[in-house]
Protein backbone atom coordinates (compact mmCIF):
# COMPACT_ATOMS: atom_id res chain seq x y z
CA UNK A 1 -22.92 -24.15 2.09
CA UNK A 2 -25.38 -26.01 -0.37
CA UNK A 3 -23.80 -26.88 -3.61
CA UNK A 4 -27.03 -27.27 -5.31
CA UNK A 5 -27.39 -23.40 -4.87
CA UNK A 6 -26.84 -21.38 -8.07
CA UNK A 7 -24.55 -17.99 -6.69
CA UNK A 8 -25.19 -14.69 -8.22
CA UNK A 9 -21.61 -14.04 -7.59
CA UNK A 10 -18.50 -16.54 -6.16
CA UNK A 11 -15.67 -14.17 -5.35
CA UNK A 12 -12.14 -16.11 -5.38
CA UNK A 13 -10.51 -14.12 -2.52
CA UNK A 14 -11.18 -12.26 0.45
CA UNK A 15 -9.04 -9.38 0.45
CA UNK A 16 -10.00 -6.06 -0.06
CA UNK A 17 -11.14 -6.84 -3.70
CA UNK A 18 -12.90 -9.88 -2.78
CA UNK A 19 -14.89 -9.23 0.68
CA UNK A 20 -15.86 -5.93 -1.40
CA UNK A 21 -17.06 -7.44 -3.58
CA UNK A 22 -18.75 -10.11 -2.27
CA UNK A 23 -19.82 -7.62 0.39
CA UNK A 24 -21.79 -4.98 -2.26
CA UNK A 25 -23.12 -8.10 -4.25
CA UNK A 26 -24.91 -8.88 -0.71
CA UNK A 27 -26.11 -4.96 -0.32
CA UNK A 28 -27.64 -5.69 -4.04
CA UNK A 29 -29.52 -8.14 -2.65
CA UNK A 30 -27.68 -10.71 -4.97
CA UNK A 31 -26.24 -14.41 -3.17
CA UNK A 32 -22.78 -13.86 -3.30
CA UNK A 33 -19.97 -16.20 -1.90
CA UNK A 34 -16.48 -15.49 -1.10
CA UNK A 35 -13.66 -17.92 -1.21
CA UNK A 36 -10.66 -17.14 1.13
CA UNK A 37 -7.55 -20.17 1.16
CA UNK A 38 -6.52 -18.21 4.82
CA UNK A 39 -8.83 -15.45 6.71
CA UNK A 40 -11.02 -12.36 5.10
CA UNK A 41 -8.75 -9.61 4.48
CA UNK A 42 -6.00 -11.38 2.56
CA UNK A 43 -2.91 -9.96 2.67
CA UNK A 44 -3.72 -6.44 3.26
CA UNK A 45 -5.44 -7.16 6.77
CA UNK A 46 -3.73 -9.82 7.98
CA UNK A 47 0.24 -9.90 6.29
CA UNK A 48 0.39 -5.89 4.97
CA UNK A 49 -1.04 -2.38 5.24
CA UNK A 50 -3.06 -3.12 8.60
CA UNK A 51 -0.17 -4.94 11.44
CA UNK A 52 2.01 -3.03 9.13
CA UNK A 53 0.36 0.06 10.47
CA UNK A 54 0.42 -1.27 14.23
CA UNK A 55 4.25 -1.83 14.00
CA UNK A 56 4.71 2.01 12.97
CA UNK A 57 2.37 3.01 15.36
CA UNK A 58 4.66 1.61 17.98
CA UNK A 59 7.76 2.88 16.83
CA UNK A 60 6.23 6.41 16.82
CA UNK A 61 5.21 6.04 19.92
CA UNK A 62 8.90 5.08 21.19
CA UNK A 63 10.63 7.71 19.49
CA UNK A 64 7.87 9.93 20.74
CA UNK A 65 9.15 8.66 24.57
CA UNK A 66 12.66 9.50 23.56
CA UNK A 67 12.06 12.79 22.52
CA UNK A 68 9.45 13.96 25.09
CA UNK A 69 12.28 15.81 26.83
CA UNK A 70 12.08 18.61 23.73
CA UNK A 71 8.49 18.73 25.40
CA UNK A 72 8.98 19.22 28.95
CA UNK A 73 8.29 15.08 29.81
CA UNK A 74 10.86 13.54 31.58
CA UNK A 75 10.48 9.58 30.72
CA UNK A 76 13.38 8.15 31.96
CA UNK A 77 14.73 5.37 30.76
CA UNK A 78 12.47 4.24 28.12
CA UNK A 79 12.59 0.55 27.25
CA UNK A 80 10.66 -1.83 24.57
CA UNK A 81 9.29 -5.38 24.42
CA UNK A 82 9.80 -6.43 20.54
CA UNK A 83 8.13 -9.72 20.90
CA UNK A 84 5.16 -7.64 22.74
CA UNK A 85 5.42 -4.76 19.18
CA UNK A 86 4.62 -7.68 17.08
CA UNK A 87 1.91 -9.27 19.09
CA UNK A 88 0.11 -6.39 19.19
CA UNK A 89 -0.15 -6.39 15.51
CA UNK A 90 -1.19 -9.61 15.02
CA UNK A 91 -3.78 -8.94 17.87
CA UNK A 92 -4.94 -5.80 15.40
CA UNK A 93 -4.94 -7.86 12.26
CA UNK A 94 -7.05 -10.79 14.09
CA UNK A 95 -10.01 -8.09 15.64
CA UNK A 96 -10.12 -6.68 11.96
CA UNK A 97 -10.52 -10.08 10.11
CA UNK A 98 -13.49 -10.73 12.66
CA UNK A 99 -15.36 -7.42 11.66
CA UNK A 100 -14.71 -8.83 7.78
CA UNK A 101 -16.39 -11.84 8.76
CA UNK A 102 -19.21 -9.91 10.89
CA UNK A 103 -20.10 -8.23 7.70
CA UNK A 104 -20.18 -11.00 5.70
CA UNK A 105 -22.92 -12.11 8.11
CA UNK A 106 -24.21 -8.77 7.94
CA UNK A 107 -25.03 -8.77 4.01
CA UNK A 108 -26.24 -12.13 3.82
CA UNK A 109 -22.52 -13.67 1.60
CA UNK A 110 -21.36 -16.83 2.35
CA UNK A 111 -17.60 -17.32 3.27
CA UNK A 112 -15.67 -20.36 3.19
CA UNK A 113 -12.54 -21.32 3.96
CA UNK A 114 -10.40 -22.59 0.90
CA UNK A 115 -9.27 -22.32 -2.30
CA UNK A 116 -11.27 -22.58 -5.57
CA UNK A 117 -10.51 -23.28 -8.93
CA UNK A 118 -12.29 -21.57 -11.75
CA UNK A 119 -13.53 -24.42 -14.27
CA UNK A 120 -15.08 -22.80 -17.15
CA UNK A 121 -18.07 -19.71 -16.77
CA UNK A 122 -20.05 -20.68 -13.88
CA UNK A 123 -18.11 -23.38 -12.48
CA UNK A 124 -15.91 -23.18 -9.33
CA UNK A 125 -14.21 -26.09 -7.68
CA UNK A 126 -13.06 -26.08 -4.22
CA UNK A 127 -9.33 -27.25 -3.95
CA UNK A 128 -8.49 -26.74 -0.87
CA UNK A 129 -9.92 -26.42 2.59
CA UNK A 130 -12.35 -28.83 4.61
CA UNK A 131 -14.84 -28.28 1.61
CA UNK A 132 -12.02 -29.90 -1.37
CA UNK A 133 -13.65 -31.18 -3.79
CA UNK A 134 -17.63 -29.47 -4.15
CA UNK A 135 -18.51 -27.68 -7.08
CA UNK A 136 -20.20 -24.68 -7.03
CA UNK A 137 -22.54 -23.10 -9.60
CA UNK A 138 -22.41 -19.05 -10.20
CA UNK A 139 -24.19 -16.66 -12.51
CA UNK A 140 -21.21 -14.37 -12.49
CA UNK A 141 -17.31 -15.37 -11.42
CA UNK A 142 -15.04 -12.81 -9.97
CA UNK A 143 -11.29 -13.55 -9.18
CA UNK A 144 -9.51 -11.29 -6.96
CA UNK A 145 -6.74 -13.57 -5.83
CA UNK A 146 -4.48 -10.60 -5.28
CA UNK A 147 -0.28 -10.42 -5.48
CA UNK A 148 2.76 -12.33 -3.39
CA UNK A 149 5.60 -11.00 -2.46
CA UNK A 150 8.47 -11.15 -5.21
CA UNK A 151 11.68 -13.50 -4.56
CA UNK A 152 14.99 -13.45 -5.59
CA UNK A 153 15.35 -16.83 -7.85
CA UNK A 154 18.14 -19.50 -5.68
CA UNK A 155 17.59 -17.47 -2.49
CA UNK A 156 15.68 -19.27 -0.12
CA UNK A 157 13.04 -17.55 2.45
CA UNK A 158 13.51 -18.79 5.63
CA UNK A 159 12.09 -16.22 7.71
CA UNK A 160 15.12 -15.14 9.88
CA UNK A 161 17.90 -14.63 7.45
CA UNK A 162 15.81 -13.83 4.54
CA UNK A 163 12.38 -12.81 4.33
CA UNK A 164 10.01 -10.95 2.61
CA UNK A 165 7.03 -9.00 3.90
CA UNK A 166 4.79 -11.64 5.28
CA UNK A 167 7.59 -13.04 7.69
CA UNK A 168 9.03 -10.00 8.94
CA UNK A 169 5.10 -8.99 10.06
CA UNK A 170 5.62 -12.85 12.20
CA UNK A 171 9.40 -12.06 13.82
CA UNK A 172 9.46 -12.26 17.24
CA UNK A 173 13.47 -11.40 17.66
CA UNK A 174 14.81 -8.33 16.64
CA UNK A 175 17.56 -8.31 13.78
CA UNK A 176 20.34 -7.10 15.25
CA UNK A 177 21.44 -5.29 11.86
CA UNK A 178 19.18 -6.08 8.19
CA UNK A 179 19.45 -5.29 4.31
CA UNK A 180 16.28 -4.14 2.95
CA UNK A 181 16.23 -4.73 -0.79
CA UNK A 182 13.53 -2.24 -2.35
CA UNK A 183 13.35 1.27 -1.60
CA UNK A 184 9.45 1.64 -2.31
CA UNK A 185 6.68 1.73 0.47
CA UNK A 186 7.35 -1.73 2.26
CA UNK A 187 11.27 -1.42 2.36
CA UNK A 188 10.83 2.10 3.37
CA UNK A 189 8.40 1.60 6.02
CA UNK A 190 9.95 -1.62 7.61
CA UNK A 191 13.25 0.94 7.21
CA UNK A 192 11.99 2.60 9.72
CA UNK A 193 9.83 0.61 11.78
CA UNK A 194 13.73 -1.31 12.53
CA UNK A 195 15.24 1.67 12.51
CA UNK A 196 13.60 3.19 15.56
CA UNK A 197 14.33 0.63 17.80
CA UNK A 198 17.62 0.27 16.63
CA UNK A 199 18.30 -2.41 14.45
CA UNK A 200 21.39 -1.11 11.90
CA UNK A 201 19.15 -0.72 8.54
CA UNK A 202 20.69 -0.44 5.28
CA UNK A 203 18.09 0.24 2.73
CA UNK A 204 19.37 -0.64 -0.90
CA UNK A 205 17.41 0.93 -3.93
CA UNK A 206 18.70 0.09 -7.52
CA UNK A 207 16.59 3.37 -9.36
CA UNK A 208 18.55 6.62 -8.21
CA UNK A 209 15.98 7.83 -5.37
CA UNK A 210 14.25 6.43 -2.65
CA UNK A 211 10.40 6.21 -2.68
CA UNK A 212 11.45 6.04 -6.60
CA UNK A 213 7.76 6.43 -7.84
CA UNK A 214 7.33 10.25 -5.85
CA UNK A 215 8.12 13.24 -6.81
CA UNK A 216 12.11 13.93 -6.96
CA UNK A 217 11.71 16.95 -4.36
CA UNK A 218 9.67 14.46 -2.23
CA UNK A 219 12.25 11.68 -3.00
CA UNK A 220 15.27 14.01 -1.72
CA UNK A 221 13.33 14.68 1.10
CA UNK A 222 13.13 11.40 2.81
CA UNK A 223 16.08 10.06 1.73
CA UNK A 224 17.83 12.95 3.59
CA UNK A 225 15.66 12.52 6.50
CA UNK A 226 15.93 8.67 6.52
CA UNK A 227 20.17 9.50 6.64
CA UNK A 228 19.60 11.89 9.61
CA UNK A 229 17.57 8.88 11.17
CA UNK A 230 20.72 6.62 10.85
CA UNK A 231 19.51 4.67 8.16
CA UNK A 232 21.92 4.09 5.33
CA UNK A 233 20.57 5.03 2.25
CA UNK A 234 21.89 3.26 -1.11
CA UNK A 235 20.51 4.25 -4.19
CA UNK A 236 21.72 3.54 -7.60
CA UNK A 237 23.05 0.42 -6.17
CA UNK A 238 22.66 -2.74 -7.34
CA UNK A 239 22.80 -6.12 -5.49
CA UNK A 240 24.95 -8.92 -7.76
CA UNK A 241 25.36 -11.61 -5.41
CA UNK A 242 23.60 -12.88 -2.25
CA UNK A 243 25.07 -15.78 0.05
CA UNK A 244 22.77 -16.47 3.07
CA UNK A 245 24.88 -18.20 6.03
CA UNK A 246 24.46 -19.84 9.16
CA UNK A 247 23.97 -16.78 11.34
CA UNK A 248 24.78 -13.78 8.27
CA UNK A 249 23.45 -12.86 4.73
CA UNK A 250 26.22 -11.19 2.35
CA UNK A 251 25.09 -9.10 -0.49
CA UNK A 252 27.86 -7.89 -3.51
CA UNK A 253 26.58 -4.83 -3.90
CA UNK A 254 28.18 -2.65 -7.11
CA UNK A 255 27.51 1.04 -7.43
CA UNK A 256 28.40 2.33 -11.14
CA UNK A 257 32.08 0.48 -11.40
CA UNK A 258 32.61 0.13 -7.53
CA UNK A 259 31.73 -3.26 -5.10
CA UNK A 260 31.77 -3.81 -2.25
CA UNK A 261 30.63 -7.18 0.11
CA UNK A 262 27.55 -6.11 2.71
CA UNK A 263 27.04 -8.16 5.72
CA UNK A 264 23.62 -8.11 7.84
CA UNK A 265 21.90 -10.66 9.80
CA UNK A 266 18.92 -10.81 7.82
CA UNK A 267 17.90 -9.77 4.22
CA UNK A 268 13.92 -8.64 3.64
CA UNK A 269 12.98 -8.52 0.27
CA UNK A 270 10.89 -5.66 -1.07
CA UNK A 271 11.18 -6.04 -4.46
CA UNK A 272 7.69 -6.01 -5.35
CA UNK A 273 5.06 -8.66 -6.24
CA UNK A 274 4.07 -11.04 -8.49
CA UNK A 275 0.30 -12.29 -9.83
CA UNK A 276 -1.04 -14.27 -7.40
CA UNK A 277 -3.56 -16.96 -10.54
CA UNK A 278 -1.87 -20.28 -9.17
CA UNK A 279 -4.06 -23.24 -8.78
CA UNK A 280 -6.93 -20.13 -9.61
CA UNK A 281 -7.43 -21.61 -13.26
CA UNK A 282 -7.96 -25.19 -14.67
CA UNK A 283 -5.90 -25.72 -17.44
CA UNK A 284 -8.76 -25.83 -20.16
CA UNK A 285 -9.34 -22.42 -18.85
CA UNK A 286 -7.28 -19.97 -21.32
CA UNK A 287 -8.23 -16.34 -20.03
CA UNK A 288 -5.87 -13.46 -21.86
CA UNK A 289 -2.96 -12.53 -19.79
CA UNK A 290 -1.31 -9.11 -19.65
CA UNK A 291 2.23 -9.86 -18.31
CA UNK A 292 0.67 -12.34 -16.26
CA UNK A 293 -2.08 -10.40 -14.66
CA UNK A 294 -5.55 -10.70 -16.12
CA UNK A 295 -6.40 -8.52 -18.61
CA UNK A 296 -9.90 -6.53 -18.04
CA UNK A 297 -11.94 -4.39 -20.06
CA UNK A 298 -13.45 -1.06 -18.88
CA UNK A 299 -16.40 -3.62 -16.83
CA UNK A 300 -13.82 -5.19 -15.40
CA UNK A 301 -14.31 -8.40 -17.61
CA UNK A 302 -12.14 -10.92 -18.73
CA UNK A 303 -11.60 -12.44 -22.01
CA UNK A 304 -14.54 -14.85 -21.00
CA UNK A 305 -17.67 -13.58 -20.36
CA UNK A 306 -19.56 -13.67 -16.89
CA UNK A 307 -15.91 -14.15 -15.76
CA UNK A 308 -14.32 -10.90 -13.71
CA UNK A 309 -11.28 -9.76 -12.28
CA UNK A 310 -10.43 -6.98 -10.06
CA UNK A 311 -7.95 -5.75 -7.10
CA UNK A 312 -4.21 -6.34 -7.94
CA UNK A 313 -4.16 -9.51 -9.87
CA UNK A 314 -5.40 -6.88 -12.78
CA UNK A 315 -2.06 -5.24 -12.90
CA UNK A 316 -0.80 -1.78 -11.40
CA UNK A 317 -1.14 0.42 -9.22
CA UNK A 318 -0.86 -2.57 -6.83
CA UNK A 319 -3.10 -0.53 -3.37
CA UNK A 320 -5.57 -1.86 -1.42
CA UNK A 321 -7.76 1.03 -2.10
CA UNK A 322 -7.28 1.26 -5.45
CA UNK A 323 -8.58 -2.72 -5.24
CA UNK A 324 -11.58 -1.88 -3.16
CA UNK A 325 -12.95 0.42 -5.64
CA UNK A 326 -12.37 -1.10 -9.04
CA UNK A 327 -14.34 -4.38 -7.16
CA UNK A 328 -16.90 -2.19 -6.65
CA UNK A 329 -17.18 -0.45 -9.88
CA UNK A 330 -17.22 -4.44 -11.33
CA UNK A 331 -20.19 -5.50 -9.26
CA UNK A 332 -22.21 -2.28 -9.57
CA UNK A 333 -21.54 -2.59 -13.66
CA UNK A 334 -22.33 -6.77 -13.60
CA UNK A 335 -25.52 -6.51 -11.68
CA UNK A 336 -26.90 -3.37 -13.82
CA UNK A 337 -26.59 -1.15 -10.82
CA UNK A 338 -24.44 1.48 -12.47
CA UNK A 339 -22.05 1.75 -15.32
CA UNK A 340 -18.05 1.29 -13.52
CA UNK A 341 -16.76 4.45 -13.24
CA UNK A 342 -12.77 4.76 -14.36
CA UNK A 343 -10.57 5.63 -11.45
CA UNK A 344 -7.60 8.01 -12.63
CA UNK A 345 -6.09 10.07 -9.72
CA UNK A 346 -5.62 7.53 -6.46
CA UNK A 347 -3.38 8.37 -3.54
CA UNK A 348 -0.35 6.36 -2.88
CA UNK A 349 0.77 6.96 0.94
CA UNK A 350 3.73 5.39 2.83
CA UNK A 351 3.48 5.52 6.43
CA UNK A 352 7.08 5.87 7.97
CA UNK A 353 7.72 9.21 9.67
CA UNK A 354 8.18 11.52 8.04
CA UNK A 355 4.62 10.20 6.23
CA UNK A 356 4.55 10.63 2.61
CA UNK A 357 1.91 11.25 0.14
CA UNK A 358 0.97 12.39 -3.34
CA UNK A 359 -2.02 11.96 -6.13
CA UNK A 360 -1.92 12.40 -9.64
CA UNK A 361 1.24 14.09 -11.41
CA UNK A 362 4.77 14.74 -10.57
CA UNK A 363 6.73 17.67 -11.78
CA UNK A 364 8.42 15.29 -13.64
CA UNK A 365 5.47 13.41 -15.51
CA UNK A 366 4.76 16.92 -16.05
CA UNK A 367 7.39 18.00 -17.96
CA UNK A 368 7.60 14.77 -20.05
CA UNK A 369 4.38 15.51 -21.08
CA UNK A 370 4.92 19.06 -22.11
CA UNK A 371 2.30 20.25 -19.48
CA UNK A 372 2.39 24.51 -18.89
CA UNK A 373 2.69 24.16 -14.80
CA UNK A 374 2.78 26.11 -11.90
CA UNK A 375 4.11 24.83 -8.40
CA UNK A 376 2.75 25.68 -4.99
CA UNK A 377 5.31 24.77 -1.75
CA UNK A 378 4.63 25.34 1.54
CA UNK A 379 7.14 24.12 4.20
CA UNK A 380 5.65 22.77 7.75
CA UNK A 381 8.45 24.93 9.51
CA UNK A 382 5.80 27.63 8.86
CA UNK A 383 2.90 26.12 10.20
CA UNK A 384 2.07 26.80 13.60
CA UNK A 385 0.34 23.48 14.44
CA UNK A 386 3.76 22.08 13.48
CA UNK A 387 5.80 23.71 14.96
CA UNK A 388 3.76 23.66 18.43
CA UNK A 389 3.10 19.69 17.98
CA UNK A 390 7.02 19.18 16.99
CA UNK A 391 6.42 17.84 13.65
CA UNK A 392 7.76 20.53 11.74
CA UNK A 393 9.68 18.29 8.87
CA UNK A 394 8.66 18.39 5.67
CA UNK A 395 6.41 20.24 3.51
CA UNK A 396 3.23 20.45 1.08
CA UNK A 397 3.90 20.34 -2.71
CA UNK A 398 0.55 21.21 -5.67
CA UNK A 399 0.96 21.12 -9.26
CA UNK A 400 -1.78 23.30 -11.01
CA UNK A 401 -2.43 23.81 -15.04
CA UNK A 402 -0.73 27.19 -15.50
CA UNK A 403 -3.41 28.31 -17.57
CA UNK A 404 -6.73 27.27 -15.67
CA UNK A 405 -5.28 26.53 -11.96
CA UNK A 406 -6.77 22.94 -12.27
CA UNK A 407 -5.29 20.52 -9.83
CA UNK A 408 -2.75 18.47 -11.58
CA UNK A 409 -0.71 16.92 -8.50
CA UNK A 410 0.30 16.98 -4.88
CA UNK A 411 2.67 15.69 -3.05
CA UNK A 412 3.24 16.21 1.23
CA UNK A 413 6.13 14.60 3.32
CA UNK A 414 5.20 15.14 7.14
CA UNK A 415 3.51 14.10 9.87
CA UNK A 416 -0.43 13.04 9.06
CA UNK A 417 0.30 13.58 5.07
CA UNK A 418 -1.50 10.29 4.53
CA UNK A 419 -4.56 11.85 6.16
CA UNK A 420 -3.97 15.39 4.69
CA UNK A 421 -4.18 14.18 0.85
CA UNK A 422 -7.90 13.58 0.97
CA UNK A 423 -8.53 17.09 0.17
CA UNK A 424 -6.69 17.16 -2.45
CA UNK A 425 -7.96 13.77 -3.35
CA UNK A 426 -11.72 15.19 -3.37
CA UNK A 427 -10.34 18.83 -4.60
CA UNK A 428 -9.34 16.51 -8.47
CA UNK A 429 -12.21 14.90 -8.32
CA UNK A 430 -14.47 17.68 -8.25
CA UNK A 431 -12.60 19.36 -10.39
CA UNK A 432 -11.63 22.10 -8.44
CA UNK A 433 -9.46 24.24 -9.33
CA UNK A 434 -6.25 25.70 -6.67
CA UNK A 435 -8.10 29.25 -6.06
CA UNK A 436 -10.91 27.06 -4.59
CA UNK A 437 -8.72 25.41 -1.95
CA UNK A 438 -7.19 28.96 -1.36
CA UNK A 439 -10.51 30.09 -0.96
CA UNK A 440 -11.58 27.52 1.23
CA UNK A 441 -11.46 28.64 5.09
CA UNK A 442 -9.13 26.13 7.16
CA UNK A 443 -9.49 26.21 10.57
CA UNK A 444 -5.89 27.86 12.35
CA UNK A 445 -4.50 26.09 13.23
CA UNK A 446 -3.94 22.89 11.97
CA UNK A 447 -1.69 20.95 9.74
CA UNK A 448 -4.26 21.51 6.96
CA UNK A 449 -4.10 25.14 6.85
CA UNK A 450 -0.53 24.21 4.74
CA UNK A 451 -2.71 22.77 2.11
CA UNK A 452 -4.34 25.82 1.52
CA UNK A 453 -0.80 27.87 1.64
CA UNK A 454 0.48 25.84 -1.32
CA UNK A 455 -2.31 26.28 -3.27
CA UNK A 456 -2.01 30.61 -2.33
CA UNK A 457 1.73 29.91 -3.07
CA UNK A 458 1.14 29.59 -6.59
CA UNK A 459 0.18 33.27 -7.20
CA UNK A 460 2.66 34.12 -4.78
CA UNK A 461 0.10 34.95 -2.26
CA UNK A 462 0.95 32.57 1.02
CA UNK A 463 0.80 34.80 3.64
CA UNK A 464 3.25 32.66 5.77
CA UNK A 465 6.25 32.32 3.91
């Protein structure tokens, strides 16, 4: 690293905001550096969706073992290593931060190690990290220094009797019983990642429904399905007290007039995140805040110019996709390459089984906004593939403008509905209306031909149902 070097672009942090950025800066030909405090990939790689994804994997995979009987496999006894489940992800999260780094090298960007401090327009200092104390010199600034994990204020995170995301991804015992606090993606997907190998999971949810952001059919869905798992399911519960003890947590919980006093070994807190800016700005630096996230105009720019922000320290939806292409859409717009272009409908997935999916609206959105709708359902206990690959749960959901058949919504719950979304996903953004996805051959069988059911179920044409 040469100080004396004047960057096109300094990126403050390396998940998938930052390396993207820093990584289509270097595609530009532009000198672009990125400035990590721990290892490319931030959270997302190395404390969230990635070892997150490893866990579930292996929890599948034992339930699978359990349940091969209903396929002719006789297993036996089928047994588990927990310590060797969480190595594994680790293991997963430390090959993918390599490949971050190999493509650093790749497009020519500079990565160090530490944390930087944004000065004024053009003028980063290194805080942290074997490099404390250089200043560096950039054209353009971007800071992508992401979310944390929320806390509960007087509750302190030990990482055994309470944690949040990032220290349940590092356990190496197994909880013999835990509260989850949050019913979103991460309490619902370390629900039942715990759940499957047995650990007694209640999963508390203040809002009414879990997975509180889907679609209320969807909603029902899984929280039925999580009950059938084992898991216990509190909604509309709130938690007034918590007293973390030697070897328990207890949580007052009070549902409409009732309490009660939960006890678990250890509480994980999934109650969302918070902007991630400290030590990020000097004081002198006053960039406009937007409930402390940094506010952004349609380039991407803050309040100060040559100064950018993008990923989740801009505010909602808080996914590392939805991070990886507004940092794109910044640098292509900054360097003159092409104008940013607004991102509307994104996918938001959550990968416990069954999977669960949607893009743009719910029937609910729907009808607040006085929409004329038409719904398309098509259960997976019609599908063949389904039923022949035992994942017949669930079911695909599209929304569709009752007067054109544009694509307003959909929303799956089953196995691979992460994956299946896409064409939906590309359907919107083509603008495609349903007939066109009716209309569109899909190969029999798969899980995919269900897609194309829901979008014939609309005119009442699925030939299946």
């Amino acid at each position: 690293m040469n100080s004396d070097i004047t960057y096109d672009l300094i990126v403050l942090g390396g998940g998938p905001a930052g390396y993207a950025a820093a990584i289509r800066a270097g595609q530009l030909g532009k000198k672009a550096l990125c400035l990590e405090m721990e290892r490319a990939g931030g959270t997302c790689l190395n404390w969230g969706c990635i070892p997150s994804k490893a866990l579930l994997k292996s929890a599948e995979t034992y339930q699978a073992a359990l349940h091969a009987d209903e396929l002719g496999i006789h297993c036996g006894e089928v047994t588990f290593d927990f310590e060797k489940v969480m190595g594994r992800s680790r293991k997963v999260s430390d090959q993918m931060g390599g490949g971050i780094e190999f493509l650093f090298k790749k497009n020519k960007v500079d990565y160090v190690v530490g944390k930087g401090m944004v000065h004024a327009a053009g003028m980063v200092e290194i805080t942290e990290g074997e490099s404390k104390g250089t200043y560096l010199k950039a054209e353009k600034i971007m800071i992508a220094t992401g979310c944390k994990p929320r806390k509960v204020d007087e509750v302190e995170v030990d990482g055994k009797r309470v944690m949040t995301s990032r220290e349940a991804l590092a356990m190496t015992e197994q909880p013999k019983s835990i509260a989850i606090m949050g019913a979103g993606a991460i309490g619902a997907e370390f629900a039942y990642f715990l759940n499957s190998f047995g650990t007694k999971v209640t999963l508390i949810e203040m809002l009414p429904s879990v997975l509180p952001v889907e679609d209320a059919e969807v909603s029902a869905a899984i929280a039925k399905s999580f009950s059938e798992q084992g898991i216990d399911c509190r909604t509309d519960t709130r938690v007034d007290a918590i007293e973390v003890g030697e070897d328990s947590v207890s949580l007052t919980l009070a549902h409409g007039e009732e309490t009660e006093t939960l006890q678990a070994e250890s509480l994980l807190l999934a109650i969302g995140v918070v902007p991630n800016l400290e030590g990020a700005l000097s004081e002198k630096l006053k960039l406009e805040l937007n409930r402390g996230y940094l506010k952004v105009d349609e380039r991407y720019e803050t309040s100060e110019k040559n100064i950018f922000a993008a990923g989740d320290i801009v505010g909602p939806p808080w996914l590392a996709h939805v991070a990886t292409y507004r940092a794109i859409q910044a640098v292509n717009g900054m360097f003159g390459h092409s104008d940013p272009i607004p991102f509307d409908a994104f996918p938001g997935c959550t990968y416990c089984q069954p999977q669960v999916a949607s893009i743009g609206l719910t029937e609910e959105k729907a009808k607040e906004e006085g929409i004329a709708y038409k719904v398309g359902k098509f259960p997976f206990a019609a599908s063949g593939k389904a039923v022949a690959v035992n994942h017949s749960e669930g079911f695909v959901k599209v929304l569709v403008g009752e007067k054109y058949g544009e694509i307003l919504g959909a929303h799956i719950i089953g196995s691979d509905a992460t994956e299946l979304i896409a064409e939906y996903g590309l359907g919107m953004k083509l603008e495609a209306t349903v007939d066109e996805i009716h209309q569109t051959i899909h190969a029999h069988p798969t899980m995919s031909e269900a897609l194309a059911e829901a979008a014939a179920a609309t005119h009442g044409e699925a030939i299946h149902i």
